[in-house]
Every structure is written in structure tokens, then in C-alpha cells.
C-alpha atoms as a PDB file:
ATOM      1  CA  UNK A   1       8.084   2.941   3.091  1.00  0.00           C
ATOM      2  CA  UNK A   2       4.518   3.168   1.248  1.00  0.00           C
ATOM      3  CA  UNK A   3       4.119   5.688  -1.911  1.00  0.00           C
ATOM      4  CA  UNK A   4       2.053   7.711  -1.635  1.00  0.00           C
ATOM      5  CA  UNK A   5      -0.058   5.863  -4.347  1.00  0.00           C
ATOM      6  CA  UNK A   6      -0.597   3.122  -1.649  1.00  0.00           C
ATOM      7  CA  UNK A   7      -1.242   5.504   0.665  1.00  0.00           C
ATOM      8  CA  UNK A   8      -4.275   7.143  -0.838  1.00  0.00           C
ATOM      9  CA  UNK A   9      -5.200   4.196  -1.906  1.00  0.00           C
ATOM     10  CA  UNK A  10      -5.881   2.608   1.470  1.00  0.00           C
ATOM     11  CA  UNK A  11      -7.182   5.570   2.658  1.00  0.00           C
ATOM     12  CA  UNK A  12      -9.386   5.864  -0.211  1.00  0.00           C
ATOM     13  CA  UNK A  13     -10.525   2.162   0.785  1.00  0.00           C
ATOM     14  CA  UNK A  14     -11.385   2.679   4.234  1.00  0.00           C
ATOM     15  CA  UNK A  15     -13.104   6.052   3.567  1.00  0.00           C
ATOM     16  CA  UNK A  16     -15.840   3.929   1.297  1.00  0.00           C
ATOM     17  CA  UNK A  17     -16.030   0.982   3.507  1.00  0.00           C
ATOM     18  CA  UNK A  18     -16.981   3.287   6.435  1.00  0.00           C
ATOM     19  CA  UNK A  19     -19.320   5.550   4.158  1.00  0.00           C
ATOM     20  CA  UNK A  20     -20.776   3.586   1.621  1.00  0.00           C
ATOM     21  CA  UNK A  21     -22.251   0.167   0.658  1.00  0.00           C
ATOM     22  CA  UNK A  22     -24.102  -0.898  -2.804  1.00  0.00           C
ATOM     23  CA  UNK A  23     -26.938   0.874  -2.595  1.00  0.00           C
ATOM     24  CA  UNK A  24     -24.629   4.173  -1.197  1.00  0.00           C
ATOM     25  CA  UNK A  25     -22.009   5.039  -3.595  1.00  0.00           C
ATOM     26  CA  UNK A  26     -19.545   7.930  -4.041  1.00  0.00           C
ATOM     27  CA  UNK A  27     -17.475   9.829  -6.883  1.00  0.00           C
ATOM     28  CA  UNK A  28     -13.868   9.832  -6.998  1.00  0.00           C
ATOM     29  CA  UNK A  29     -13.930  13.901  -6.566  1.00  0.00           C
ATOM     30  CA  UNK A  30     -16.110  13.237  -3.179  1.00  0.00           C
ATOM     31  CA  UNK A  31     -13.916  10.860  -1.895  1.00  0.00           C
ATOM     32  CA  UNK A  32     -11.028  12.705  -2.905  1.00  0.00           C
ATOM     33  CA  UNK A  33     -12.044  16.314  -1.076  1.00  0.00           C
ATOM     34  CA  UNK A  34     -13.250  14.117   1.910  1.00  0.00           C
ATOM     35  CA  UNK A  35      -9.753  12.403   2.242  1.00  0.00           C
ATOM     36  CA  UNK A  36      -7.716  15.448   0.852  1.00  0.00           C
ATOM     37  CA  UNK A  37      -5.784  13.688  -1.865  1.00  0.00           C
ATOM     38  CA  UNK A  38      -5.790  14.863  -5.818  1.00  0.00           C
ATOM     39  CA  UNK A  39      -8.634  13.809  -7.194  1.00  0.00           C
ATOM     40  CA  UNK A  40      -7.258  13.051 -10.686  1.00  0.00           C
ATOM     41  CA  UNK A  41      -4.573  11.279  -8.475  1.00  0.00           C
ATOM     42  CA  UNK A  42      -7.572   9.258  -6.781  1.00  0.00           C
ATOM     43  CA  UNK A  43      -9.763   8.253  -9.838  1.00  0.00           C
ATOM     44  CA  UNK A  44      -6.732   6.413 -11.655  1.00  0.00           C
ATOM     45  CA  UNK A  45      -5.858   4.489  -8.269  1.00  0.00           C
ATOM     46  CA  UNK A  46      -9.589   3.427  -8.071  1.00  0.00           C
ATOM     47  CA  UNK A  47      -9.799   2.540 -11.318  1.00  0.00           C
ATOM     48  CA  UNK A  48      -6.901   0.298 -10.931  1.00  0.00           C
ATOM     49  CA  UNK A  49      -8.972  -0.990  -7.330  1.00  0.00           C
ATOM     50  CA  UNK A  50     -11.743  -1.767  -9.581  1.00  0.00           C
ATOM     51  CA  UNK A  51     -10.047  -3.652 -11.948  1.00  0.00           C
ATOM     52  CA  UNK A  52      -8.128  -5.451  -9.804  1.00  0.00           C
ATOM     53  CA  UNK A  53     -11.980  -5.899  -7.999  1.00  0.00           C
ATOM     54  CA  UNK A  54     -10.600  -4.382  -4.877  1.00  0.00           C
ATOM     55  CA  UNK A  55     -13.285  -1.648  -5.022  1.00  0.00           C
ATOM     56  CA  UNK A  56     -16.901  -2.022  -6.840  1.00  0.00           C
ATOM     57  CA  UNK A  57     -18.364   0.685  -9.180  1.00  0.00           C
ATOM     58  CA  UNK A  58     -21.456   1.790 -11.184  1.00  0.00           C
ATOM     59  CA  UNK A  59     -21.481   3.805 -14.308  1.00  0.00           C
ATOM     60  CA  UNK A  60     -24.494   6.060 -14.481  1.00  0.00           C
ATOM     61  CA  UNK A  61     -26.089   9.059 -13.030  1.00  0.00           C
ATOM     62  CA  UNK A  62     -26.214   7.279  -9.491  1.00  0.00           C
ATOM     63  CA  UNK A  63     -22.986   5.404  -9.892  1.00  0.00           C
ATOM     64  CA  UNK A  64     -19.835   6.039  -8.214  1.00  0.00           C
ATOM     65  CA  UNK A  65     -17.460   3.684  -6.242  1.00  0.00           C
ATOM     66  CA  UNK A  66     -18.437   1.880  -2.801  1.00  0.00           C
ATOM     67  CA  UNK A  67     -17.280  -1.434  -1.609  1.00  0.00           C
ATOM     68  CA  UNK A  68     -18.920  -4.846  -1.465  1.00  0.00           C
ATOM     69  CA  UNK A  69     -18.746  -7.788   1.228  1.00  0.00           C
ATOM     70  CA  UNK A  70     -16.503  -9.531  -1.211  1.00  0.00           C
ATOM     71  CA  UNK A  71     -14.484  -6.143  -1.096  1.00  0.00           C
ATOM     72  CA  UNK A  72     -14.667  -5.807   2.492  1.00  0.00           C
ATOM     73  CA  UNK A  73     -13.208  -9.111   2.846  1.00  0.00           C
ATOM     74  CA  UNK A  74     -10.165  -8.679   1.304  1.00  0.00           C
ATOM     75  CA  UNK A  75      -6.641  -7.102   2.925  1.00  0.00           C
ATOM     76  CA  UNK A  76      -4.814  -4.131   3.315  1.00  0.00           C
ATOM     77  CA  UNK A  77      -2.157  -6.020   1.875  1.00  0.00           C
ATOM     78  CA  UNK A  78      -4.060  -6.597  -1.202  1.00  0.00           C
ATOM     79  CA  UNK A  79      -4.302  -3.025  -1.383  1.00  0.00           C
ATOM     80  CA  UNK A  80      -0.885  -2.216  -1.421  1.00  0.00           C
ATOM     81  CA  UNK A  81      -0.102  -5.389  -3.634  1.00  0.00           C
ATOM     82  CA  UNK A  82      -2.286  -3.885  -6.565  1.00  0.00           C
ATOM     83  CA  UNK A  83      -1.101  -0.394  -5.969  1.00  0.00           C
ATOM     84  CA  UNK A  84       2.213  -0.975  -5.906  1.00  0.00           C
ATOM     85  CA  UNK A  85       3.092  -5.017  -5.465  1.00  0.00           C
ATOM     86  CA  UNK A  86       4.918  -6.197  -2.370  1.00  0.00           C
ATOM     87  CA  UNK A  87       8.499  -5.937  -3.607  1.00  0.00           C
ATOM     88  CA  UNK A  88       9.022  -3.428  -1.050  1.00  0.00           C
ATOM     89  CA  UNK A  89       8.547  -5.038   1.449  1.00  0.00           C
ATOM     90  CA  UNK A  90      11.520  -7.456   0.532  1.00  0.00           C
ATOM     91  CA  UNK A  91      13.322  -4.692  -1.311  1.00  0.00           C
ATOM     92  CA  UNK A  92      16.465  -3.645   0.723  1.00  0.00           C
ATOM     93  CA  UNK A  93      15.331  -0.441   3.011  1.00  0.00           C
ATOM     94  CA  UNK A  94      18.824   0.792   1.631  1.00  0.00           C
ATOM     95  CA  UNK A  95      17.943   0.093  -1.905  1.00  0.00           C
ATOM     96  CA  UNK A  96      21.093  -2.355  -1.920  1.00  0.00           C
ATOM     97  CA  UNK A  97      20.215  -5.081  -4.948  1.00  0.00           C
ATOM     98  CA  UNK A  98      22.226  -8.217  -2.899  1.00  0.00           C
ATOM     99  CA  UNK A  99      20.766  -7.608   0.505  1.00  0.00           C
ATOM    100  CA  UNK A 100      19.248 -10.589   2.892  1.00  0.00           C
ATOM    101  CA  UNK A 101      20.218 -12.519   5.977  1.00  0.00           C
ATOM    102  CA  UNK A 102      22.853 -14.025   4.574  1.00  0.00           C
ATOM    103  CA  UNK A 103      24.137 -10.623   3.183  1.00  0.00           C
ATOM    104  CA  UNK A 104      22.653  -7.861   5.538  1.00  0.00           C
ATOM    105  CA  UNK A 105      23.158  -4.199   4.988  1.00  0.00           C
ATOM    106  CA  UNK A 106      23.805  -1.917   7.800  1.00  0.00           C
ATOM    107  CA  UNK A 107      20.158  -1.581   9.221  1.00  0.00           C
ATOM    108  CA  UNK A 108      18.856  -5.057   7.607  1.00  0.00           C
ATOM    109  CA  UNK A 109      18.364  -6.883  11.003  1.00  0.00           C
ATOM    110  CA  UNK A 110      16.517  -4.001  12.539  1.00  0.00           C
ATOM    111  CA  UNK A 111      14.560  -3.154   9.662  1.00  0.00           C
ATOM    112  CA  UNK A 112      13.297  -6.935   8.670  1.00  0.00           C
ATOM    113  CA  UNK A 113      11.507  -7.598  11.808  1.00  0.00           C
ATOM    114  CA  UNK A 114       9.050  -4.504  10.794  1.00  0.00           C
ATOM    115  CA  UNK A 115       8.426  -5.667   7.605  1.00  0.00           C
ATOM    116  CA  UNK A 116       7.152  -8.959   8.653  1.00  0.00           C
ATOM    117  CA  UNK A 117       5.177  -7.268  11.145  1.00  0.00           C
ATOM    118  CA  UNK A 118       3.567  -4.979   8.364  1.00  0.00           C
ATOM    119  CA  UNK A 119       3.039  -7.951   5.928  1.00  0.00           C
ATOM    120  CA  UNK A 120       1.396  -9.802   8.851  1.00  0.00           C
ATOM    121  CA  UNK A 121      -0.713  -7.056  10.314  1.00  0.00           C
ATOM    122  CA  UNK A 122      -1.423  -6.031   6.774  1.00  0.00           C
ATOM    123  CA  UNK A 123      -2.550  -9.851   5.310  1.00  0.00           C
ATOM    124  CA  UNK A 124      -4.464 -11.131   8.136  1.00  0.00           C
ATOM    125  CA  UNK A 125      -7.241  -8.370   8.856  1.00  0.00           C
ATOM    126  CA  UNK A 126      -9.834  -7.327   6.679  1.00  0.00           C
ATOM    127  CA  UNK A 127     -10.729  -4.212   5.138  1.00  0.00           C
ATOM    128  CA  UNK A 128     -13.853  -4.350   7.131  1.00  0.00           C
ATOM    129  CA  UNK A 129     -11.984  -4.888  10.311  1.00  0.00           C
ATOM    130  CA  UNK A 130      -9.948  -2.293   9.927  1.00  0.00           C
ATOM    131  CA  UNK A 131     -13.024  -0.218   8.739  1.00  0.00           C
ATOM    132  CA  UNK A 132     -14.462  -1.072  12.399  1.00  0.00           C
ATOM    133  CA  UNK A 133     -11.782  -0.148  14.345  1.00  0.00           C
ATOM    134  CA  UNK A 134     -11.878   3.253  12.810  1.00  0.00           C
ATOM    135  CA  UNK A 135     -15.371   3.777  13.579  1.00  0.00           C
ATOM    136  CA  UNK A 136     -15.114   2.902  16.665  1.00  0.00           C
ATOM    137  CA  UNK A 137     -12.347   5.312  17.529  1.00  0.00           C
ATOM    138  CA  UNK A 138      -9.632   2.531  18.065  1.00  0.00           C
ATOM    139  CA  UNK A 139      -7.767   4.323  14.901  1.00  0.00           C
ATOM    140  CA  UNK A 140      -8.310   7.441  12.976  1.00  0.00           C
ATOM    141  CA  UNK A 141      -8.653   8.239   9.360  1.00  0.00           C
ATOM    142  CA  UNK A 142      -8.219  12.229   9.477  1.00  0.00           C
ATOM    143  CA  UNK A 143     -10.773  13.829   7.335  1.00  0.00           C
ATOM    144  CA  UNK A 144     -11.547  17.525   6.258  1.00  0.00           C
ATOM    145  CA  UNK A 145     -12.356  19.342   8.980  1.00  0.00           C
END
């Protein structure tokens, strides 16, 4: 359902809001090899983060990307909103164009239910609360062994 631009993006997100913080920041290549995604791949999604002020970043010789409280405070869904916007998740699953209640396709009334359940679980936690459950083991964010 996510590209894989989303994807990397919020794993890319909750890899720097577990490991760094403004005063510990991280290059795209680092986070990249730590998350095993394409690091060209990587620095154009962050840069997009950044813009979009999803993700914070310093230029310099001891620059690199890490998030900020306001960052931490935002949503997955944010995430996937910049990366991609959140057409998909009213977008027919079946890539019909007249799809809806009124109109369903075959799998429309089993498929809706998740995506109200991914908007909702997406929009109402935080970064950082989703940061915490991974530390604390609740979830997993599979890294290089």
C-alpha cells in the first residue's frame, strides 16, 4: 500500500528520533547503511523531510540530519503525506477511478475499514511515541546486523 519512498522515509524518521537529537546529528549515507536503503534514494527523501520541516538539518562539517521536539511531535501520517500525500489512502485498492460506498469495487468494504485504521493509527501518535515504543522493544525497526 506504501511506496517504498514512504517507506524509507518513516524508517529513516524513526532511525534519527531514536539516535539523534540537536546536538547529535547524522549523514544521509549513515542513516542510509544503518537502515539499508539507497543512500542517494535517502538524501532526496530527507531533503524533501526538511523542507517540508519534518526532519531538521545543519550544513557544515558537524551537520547532518537529526530531529527536533517540534519534529518529534509531528505524525507518521505527516510523513507519508509529504512523501507521497494521502490519496492512497482514499484511492481505490483496485485502482478503479469511480470507487466509494456508494459504488464499491469487489474488495472495497473489506479494504476501507484498514485504511481508516491506518489513517487513525498513523495521525494520532507521534513520531516520538512511536520512537518509544521501538526502544522499548514493543516494535522493531530491523537494522544492519
Amino acid at each position: 500500500m506504501l511506496t517504498n519512498s514512504s517507506k524509507y522515509a518513516i524508517r529513516a524518521v524513526l532511525y534519527l528520533a531514536i539516535h539523534t537529537d540537536k546536538l547529535k546529528r547524522m549523514g544521509s549515507k549513515e542513516v542510509a547503511n544503518a537502515i539499508k536503503i539507497p543512500a542517494p534514494f535517502l538524501a532526496k527523501i530527507l531533503q524533501k523531510l526538511v523542507k517540508a520541516k519534518l526532519v531538521s538539518s545543519v550544513k557544515g562539517p558537524n551537520g547532518g540530519f537529526f530531529l527536533s521536539k517540534q519534529n518529534n511531535e509531528k505524525s507518521m501520517l505527516d510523513i507519508v503525506a509529504c512523501s507521497e500525500g494521502i490519496d492512497l489512502f482514499k484511492d481505490c485498492f483496485l485502482g478503479l477511478e469511480r470507487c466509494g460506498d456508494d459504488n464499491p469495487c469487489a474488495i472495497h468494504h473489506m479494504v476501507e475499514p484498514f485504511k481508516r485504521i491506518m489513517i487513525e493509527g498513523m495521525g494520532n501518535k507521534t513520531i516520538a511515541e512511536f520512537a518509544k515504543e521501538t526502544k522499548e522493544g514493543k516494535s522493531f525497526l530491523f537494522l544492519k546486523d
